[in-house]
N, C-alpha and C. Protein backbone atom coordinates (compact mmCIF):
# COMPACT_ATOMS: atom_id res chain seq x y z
N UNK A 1 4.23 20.44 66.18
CA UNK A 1 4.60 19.13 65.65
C UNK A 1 6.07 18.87 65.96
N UNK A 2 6.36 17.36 66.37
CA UNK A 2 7.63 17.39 66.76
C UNK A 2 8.54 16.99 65.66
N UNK A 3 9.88 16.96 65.88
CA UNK A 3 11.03 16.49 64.92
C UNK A 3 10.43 15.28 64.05
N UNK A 4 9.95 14.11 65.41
CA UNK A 4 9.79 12.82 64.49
C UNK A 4 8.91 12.71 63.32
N UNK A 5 7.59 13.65 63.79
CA UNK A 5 5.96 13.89 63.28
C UNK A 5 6.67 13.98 62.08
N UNK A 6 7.55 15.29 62.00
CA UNK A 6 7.96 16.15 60.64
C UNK A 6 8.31 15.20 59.31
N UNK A 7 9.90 14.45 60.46
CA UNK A 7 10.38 13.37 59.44
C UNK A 7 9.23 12.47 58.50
N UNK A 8 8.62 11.91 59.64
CA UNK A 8 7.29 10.43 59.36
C UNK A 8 6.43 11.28 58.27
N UNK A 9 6.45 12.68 58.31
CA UNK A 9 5.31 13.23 57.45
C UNK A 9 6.06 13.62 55.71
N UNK A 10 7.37 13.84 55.92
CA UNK A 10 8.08 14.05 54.47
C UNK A 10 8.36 12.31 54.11
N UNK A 11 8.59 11.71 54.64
CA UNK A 11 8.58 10.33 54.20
C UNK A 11 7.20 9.55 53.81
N UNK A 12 6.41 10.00 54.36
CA UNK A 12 5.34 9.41 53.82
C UNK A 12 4.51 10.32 52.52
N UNK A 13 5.36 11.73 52.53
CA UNK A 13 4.75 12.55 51.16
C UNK A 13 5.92 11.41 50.18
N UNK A 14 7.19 11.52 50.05
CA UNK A 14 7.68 11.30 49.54
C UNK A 14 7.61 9.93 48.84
N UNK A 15 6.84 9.13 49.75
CA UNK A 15 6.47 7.39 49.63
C UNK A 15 4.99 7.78 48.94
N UNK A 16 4.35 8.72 48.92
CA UNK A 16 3.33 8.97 48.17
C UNK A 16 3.15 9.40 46.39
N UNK A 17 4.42 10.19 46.85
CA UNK A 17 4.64 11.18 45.33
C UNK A 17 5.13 10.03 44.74
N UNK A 18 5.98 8.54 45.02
CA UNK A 18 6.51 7.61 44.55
C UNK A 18 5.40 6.81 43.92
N UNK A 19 4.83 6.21 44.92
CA UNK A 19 3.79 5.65 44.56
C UNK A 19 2.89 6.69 42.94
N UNK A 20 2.35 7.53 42.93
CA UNK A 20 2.21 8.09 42.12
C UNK A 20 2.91 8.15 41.13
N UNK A 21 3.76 8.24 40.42
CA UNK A 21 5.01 7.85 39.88
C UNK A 21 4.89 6.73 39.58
N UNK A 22 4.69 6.10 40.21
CA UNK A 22 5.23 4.21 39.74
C UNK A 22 3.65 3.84 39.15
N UNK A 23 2.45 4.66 39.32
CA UNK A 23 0.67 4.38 38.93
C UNK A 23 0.96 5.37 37.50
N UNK A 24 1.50 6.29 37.25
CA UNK A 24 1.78 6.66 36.06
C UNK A 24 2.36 6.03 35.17
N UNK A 25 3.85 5.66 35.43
CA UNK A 25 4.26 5.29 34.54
C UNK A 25 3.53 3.84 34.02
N UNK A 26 2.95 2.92 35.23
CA UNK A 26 2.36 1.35 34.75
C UNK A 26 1.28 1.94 33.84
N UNK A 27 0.63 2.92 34.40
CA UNK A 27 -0.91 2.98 33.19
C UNK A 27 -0.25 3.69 31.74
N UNK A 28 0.42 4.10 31.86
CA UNK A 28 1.22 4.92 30.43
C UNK A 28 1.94 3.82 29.80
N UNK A 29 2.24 2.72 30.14
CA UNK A 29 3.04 1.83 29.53
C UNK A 29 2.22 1.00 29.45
N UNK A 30 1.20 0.79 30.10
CA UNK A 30 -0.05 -0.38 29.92
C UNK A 30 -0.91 -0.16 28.75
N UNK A 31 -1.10 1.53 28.45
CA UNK A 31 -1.19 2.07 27.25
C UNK A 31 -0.41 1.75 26.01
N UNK A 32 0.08 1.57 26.43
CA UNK A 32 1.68 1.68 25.00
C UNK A 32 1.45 0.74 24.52
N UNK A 33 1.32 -0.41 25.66
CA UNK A 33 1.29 -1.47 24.90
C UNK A 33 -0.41 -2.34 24.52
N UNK A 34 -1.19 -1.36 24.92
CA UNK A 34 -2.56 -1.78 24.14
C UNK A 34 -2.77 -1.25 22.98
N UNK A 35 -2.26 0.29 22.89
CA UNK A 35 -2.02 0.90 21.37
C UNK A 35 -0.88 0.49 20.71
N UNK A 36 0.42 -0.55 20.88
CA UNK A 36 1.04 -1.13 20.38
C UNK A 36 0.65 -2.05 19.59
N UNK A 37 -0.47 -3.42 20.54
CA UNK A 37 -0.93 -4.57 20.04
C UNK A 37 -1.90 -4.17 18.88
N UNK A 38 -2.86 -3.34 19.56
CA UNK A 38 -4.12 -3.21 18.69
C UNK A 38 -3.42 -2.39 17.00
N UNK A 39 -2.56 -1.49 16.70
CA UNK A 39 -1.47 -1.11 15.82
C UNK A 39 -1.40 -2.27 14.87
N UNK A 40 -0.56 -3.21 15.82
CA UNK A 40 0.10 -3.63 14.72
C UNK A 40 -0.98 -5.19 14.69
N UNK A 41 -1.85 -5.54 15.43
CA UNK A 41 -2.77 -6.37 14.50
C UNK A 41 -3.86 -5.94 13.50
N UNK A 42 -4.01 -4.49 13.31
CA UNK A 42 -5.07 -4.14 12.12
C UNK A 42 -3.70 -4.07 11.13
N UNK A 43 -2.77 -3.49 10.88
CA UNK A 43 -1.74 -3.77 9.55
C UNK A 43 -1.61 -5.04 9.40
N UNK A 44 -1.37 -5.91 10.54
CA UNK A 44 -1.41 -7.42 10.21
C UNK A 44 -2.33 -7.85 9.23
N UNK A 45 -3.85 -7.43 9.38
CA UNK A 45 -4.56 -7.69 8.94
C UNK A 45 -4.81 -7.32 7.41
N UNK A 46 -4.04 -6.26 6.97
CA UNK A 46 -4.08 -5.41 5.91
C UNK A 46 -2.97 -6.05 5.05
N UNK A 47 -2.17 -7.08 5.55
CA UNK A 47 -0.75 -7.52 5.41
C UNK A 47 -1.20 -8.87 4.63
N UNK A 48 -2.43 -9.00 5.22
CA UNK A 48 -2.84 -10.33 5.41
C UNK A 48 -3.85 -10.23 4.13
N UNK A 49 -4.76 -9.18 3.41
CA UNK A 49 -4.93 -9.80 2.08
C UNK A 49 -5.17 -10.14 0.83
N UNK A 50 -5.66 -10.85 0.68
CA UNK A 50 -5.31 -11.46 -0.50
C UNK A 50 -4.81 -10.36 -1.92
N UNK A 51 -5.31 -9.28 -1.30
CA UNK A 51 -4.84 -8.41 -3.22
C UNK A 51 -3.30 -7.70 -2.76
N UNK A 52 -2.92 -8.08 -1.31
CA UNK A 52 -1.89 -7.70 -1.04
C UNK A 52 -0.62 -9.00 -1.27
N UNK A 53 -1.28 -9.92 -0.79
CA UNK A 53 -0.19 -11.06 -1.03
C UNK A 53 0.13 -11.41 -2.66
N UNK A 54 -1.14 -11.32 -3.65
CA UNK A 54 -1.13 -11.47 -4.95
C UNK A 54 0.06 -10.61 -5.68
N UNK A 55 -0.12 -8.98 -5.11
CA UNK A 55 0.88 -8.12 -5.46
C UNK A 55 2.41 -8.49 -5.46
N UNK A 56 2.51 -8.82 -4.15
CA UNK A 56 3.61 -9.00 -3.73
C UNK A 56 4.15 -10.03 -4.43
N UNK A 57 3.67 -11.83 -4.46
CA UNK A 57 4.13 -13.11 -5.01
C UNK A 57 4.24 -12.21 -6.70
N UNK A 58 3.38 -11.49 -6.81
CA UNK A 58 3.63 -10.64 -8.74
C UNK A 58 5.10 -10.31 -8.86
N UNK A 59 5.01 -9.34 -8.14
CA UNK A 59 6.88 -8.55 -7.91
C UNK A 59 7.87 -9.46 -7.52
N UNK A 60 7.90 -10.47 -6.96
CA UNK A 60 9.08 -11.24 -6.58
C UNK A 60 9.20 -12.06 -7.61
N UNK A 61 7.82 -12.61 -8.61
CA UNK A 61 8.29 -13.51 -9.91
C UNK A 61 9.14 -12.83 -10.67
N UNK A 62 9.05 -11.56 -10.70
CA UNK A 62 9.59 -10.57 -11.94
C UNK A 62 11.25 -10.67 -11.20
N UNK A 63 11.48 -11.01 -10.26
CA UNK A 63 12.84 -10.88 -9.47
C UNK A 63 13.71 -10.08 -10.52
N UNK A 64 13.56 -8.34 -10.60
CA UNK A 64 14.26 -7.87 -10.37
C UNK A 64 15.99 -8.16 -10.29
N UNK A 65 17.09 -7.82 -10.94
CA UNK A 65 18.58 -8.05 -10.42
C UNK A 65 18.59 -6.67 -9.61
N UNK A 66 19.50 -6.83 -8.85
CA UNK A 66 19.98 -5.64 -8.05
C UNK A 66 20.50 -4.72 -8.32
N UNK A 67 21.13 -4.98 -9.55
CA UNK A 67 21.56 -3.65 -10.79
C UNK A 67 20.71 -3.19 -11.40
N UNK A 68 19.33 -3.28 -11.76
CA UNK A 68 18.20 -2.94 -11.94
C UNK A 68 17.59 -2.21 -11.06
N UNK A 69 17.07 -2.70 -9.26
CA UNK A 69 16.63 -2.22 -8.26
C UNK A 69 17.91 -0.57 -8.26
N UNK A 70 18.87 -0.88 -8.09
CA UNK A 70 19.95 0.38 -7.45
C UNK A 70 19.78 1.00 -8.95
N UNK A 71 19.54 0.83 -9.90
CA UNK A 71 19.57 2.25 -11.12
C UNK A 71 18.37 2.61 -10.91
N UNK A 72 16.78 2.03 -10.53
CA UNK A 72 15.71 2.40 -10.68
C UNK A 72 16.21 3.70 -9.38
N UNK A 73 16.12 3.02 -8.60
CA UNK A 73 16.39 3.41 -6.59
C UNK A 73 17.12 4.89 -6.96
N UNK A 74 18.29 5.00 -7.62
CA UNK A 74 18.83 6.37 -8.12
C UNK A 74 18.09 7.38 -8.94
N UNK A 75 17.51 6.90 -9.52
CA UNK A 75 16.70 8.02 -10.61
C UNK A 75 15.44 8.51 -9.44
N UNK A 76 14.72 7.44 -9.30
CA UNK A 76 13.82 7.64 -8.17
C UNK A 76 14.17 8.98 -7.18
N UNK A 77 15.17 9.03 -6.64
CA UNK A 77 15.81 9.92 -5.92
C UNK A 77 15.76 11.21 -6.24
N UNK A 78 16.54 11.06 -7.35
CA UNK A 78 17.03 11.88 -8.27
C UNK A 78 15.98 12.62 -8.94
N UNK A 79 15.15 12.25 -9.33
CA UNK A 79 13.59 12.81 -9.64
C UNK A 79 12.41 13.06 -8.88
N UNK A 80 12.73 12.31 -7.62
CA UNK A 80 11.82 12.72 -6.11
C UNK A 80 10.37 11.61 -6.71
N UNK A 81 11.08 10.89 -7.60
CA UNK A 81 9.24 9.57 -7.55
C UNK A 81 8.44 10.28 -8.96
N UNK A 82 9.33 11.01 -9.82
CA UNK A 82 8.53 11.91 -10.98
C UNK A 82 9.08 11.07 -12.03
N UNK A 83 8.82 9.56 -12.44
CA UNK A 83 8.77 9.07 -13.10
C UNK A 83 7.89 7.41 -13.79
N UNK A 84 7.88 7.41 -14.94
CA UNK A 84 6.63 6.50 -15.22
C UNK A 84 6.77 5.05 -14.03
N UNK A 85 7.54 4.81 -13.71
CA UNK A 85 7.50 3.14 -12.86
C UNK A 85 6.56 3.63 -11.63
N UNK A 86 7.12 5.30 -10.66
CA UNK A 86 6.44 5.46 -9.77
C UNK A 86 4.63 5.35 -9.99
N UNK A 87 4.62 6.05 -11.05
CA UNK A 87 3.26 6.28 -11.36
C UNK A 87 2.82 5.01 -11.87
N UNK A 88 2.87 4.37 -12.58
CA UNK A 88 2.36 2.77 -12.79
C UNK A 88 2.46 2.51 -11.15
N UNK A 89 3.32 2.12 -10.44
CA UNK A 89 2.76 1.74 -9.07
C UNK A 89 1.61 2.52 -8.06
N UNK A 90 1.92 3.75 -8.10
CA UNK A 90 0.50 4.59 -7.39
C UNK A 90 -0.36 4.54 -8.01
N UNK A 91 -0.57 4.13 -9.50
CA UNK A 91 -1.94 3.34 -9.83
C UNK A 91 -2.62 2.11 -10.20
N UNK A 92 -1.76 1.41 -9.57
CA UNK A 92 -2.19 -0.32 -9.14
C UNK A 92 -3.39 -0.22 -8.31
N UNK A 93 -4.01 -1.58 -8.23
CA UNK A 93 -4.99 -1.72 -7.70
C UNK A 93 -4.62 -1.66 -6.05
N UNK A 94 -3.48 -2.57 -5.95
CA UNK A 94 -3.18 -2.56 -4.69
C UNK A 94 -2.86 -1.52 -3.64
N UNK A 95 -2.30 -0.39 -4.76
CA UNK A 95 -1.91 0.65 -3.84
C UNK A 95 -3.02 1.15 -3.35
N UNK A 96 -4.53 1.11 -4.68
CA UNK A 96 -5.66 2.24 -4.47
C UNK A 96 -5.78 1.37 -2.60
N UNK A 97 -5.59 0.35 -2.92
CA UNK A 97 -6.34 -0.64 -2.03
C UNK A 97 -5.47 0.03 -0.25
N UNK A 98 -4.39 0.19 -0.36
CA UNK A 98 -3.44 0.70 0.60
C UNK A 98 -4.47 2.03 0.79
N UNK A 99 -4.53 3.09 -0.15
CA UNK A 99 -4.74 4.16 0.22
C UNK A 99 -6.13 4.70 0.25
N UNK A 100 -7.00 3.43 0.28
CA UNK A 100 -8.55 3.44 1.04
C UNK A 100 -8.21 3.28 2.63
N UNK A 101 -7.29 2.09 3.28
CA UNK A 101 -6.90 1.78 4.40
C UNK A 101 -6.25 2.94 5.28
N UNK A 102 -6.18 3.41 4.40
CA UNK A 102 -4.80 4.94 4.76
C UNK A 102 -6.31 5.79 5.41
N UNK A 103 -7.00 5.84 4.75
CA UNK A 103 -8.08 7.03 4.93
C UNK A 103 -8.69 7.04 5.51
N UNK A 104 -8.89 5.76 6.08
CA UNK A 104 -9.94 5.01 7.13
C UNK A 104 -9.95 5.68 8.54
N UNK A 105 -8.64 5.67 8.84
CA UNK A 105 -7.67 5.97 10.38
C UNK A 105 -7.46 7.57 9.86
N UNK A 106 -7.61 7.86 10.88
CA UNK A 106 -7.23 9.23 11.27
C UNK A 106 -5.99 8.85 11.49
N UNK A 107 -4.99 8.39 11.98
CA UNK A 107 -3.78 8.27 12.65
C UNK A 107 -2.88 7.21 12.06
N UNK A 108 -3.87 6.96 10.76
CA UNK A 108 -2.76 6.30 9.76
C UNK A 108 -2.04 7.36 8.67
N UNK A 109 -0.64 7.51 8.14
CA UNK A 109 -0.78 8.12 7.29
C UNK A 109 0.60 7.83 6.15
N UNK A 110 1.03 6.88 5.98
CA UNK A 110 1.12 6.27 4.83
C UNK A 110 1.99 5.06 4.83
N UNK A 111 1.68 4.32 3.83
CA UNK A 111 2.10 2.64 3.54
C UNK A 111 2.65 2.55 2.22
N UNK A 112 3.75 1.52 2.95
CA UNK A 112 4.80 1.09 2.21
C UNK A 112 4.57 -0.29 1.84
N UNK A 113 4.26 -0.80 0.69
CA UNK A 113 4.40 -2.68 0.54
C UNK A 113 5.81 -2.50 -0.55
N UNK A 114 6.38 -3.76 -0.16
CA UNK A 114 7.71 -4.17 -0.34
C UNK A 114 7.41 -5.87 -0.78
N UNK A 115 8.51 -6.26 -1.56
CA UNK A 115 8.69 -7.26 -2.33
C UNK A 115 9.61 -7.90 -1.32
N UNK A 116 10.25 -9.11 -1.98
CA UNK A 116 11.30 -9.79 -0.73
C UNK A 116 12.86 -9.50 -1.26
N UNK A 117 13.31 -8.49 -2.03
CA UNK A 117 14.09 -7.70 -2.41
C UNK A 117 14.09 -6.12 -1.16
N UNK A 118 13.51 -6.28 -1.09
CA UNK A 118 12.89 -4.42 -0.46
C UNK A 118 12.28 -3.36 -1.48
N UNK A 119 12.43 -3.68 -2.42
CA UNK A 119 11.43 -3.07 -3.54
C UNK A 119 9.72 -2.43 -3.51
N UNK A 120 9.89 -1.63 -4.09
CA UNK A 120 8.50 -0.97 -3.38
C UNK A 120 7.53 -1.16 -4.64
N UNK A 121 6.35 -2.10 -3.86
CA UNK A 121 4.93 -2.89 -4.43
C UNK A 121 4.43 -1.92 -4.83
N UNK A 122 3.88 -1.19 -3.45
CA UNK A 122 2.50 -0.42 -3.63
C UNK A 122 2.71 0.88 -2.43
N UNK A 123 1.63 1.53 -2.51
CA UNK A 123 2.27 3.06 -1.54
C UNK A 123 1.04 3.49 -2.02
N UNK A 124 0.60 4.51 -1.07
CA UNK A 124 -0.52 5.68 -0.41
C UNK A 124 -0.05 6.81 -1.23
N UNK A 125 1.70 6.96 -0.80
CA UNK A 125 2.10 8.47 -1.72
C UNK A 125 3.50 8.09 -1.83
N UNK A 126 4.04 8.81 -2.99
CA UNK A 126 5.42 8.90 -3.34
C UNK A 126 6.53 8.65 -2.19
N UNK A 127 7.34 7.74 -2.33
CA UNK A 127 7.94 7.44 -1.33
C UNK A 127 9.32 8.12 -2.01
N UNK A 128 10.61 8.40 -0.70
CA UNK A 128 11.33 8.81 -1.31
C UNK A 128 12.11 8.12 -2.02
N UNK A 129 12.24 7.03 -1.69
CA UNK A 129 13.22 6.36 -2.27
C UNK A 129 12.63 4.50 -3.02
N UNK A 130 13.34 4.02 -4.09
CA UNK A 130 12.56 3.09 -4.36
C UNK A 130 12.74 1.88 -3.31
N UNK A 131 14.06 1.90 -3.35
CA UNK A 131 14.91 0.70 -2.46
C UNK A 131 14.82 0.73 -0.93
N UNK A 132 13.98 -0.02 -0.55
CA UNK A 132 13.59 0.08 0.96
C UNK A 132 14.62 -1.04 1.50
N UNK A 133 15.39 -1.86 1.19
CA UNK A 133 16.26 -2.98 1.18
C UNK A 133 17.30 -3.12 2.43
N UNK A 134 17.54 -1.56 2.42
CA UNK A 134 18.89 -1.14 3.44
C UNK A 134 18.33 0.08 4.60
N UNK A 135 16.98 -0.09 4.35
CA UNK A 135 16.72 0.53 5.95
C UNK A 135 15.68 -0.60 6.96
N UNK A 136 15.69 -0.19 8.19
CA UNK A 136 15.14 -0.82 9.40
C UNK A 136 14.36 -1.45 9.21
N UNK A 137 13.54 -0.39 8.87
CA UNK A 137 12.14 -1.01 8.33
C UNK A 137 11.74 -2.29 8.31
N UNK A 138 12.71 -2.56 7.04
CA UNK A 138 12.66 -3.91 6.21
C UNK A 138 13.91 -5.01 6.75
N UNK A 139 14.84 -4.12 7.04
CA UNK A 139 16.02 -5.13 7.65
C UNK A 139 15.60 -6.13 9.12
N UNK A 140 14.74 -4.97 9.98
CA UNK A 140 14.24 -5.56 11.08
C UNK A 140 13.55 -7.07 11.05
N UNK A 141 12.45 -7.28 10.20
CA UNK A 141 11.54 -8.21 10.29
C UNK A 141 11.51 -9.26 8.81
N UNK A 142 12.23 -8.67 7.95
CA UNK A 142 12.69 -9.42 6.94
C UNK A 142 13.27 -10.99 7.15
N UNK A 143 12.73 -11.88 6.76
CA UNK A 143 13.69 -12.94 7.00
C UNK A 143 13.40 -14.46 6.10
N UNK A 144 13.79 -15.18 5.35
CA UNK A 144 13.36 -16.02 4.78
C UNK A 144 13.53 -17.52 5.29
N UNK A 145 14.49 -17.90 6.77
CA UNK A 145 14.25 -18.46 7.09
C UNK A 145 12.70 -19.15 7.64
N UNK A 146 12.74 -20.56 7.84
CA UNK A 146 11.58 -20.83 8.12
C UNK A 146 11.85 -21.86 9.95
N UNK A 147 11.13 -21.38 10.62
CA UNK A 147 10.32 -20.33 10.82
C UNK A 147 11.67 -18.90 11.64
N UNK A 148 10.79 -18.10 10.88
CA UNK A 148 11.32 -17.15 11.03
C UNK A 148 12.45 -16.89 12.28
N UNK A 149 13.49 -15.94 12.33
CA UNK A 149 14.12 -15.47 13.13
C UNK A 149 13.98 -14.16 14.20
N UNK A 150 13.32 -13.69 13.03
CA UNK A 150 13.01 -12.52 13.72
C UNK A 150 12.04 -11.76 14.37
N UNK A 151 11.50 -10.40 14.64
CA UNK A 151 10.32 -10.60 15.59
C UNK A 151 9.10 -10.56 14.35
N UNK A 152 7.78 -10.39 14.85
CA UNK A 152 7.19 -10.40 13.63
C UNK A 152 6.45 -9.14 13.40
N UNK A 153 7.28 -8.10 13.98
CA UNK A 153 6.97 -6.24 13.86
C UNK A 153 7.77 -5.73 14.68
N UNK A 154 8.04 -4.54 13.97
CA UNK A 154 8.92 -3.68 14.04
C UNK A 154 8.60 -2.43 14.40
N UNK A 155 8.33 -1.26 15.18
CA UNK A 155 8.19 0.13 15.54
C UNK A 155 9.32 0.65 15.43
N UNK A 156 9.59 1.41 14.80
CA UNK A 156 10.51 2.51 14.88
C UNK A 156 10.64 3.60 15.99
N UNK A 157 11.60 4.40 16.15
CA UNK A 157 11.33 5.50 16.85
C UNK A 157 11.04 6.50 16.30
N UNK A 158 10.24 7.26 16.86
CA UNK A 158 8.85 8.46 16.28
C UNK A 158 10.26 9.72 15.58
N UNK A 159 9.50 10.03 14.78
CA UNK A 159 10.69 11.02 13.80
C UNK A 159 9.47 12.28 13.44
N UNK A 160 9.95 13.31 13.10
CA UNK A 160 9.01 14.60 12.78
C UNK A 160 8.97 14.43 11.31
N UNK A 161 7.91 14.15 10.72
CA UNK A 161 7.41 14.02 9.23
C UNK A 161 7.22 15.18 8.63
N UNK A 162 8.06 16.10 7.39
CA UNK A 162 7.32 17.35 6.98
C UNK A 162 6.54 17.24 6.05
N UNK A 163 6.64 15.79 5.46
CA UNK A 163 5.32 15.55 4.63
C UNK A 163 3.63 15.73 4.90
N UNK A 164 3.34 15.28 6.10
CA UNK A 164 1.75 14.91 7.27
C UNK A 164 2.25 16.12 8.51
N UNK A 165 3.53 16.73 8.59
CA UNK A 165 3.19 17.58 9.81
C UNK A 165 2.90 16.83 10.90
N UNK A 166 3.75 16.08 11.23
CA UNK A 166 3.43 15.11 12.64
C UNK A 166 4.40 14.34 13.04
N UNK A 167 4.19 14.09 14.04
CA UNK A 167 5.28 12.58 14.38
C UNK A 167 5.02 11.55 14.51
N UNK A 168 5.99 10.56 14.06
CA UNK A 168 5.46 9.45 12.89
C UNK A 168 6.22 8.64 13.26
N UNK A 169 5.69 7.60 13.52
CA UNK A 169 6.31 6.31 13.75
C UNK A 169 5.99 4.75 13.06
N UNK A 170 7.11 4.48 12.34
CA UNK A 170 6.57 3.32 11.52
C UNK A 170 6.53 2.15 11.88
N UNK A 171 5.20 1.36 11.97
CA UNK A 171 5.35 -0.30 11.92
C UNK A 171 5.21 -0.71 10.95
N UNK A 172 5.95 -1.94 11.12
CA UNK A 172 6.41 -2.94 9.95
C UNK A 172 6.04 -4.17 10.17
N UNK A 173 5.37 -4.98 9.27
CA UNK A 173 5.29 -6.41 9.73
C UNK A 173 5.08 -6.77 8.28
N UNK A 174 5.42 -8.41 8.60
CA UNK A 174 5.92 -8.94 6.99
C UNK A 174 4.33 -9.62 6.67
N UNK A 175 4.93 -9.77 5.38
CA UNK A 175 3.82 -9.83 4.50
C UNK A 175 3.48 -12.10 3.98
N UNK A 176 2.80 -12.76 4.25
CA UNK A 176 2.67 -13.88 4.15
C UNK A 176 2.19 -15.09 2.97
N UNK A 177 2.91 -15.70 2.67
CA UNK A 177 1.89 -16.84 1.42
C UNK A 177 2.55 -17.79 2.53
N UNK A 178 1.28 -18.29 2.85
CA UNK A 178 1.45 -19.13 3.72
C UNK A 178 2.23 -19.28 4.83
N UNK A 179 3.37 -19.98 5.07
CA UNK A 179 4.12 -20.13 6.23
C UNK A 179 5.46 -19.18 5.47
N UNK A 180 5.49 -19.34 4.53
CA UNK A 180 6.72 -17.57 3.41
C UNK A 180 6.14 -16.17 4.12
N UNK A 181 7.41 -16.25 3.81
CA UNK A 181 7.54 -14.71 4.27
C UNK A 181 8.00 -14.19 2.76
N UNK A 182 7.29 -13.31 2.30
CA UNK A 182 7.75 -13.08 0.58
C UNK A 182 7.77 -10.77 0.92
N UNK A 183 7.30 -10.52 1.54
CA UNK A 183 7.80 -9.32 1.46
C UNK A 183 7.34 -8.37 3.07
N UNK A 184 7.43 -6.98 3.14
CA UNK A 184 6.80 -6.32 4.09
C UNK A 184 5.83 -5.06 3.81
N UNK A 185 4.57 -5.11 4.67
CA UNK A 185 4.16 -3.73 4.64
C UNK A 185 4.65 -2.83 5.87
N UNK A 186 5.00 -1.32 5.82
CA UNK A 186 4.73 -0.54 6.45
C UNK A 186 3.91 0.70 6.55
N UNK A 187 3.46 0.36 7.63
CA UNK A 187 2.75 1.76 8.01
C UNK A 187 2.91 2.71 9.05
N UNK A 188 3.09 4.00 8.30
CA UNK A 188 3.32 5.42 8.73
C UNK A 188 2.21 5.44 10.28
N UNK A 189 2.45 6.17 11.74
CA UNK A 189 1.13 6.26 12.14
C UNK A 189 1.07 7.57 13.23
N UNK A 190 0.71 8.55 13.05
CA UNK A 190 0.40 9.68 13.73
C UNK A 190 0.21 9.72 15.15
N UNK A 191 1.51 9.33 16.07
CA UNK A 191 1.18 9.13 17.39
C UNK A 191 0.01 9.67 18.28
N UNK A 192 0.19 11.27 17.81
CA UNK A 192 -1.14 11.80 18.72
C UNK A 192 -2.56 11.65 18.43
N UNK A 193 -3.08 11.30 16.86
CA UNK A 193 -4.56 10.94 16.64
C UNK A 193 -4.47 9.66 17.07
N UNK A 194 -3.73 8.51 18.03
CA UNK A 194 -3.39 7.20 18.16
C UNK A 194 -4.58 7.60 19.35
N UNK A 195 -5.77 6.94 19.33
CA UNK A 195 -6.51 7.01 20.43
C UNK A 195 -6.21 6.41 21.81
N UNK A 196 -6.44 7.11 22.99
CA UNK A 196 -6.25 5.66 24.18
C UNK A 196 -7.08 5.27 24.19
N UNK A 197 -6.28 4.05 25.17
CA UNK A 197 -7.91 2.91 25.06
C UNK A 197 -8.84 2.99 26.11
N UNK A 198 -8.42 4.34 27.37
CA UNK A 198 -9.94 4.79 28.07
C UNK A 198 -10.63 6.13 27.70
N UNK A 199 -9.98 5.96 26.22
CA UNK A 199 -11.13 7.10 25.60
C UNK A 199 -11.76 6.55 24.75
């Protein structure tokens, strides 16, 4: 084989191995984003009702002051969720209602509903903290303008959970009475039981 053969033959491996490369990454990201959509329209849907929106419009009448939310939010902490408010909320209807949804999915594994404070509605399991107000989560997709500003879900980046033993990535999308935006749910979701969609 001569000099040229050689060249024409590493350039065309190399224009091959590329090509390959560029068919990976499109079907891995074509993925992402079918297990992205399909994600976050079943929480949509869970977002969407009615014993979830009822909850929520409940907790925002009670509006809470913020010197109230930050002393609850401290003890909470401080006791790791081992007190009567937590437990009145993990046995609302709404939460049971969260943590039938939770059980459903293999690759769900836990939910947060939030008030339009950041205050925590309802929950699957003890959350750490009460005040969801000042993280992503809620800062991301929160918004009371009309119509909204912001996007209408949020993914986080995947974090190692030692609660579920997994890595966990949360979506967020807000919660609706009508064209209001009155609070958010999130949900926890187990990247690797996340099925693809040519399996």
């Amino acid at each position: 084989m001569d000099k040229y053969n050689v060249k024409f033959g590493c350039r065309r491996s190399w224009l091959n191995l590329g090509l390959l490369f560029t068919a990976f990454f499109l079907a891995n990201a074509n993925a992402y984003a079918f297990c992205a959509g399909t994600l976050i329209k079943e929480i949509k849907a869970l977002a969407n009702k009615p014993e979830v929106i009822e909850a929520v419009k409940a907790s925002n009448a009670r509006q809470l002051g913020k010197e109230r939310i930050m002393e609850l939010d401290e003890r909470w902490i401080k006791l790791k969720g081992r007190l009567p408010e937590a437990d009145q909320i993990m046995n609302s209807k709404v939460s049971a209602l969260l943590t039938a949804a939770m059980n459903k999915q293999s690759y769900f594994k836990e939910a947060i509903l939030t008030g339009n404070q950041g205050e925590t509605v309802a929950m699957n399991m003890v959350t750490t903290d009460y005040w969801q107000g000042d993280e992503e989560k809620f800062t991301a997709i929160f918004d009371t303008n009309l119509p909204s500003r912001k996007p209408d879900s949020h993914i986080s980046r995947a974090r190692w959970d030692d609660s579920t033993k997994a890595m966990i990535a949360q979506v967020s999308v807000p919660v609706y009475d009508g064209d209001y935006m009155i609070g958010t749910l999130t949900v926890g979701v187990d990247l690797k039981r996340v099925p693809h969609p040519n399996h």
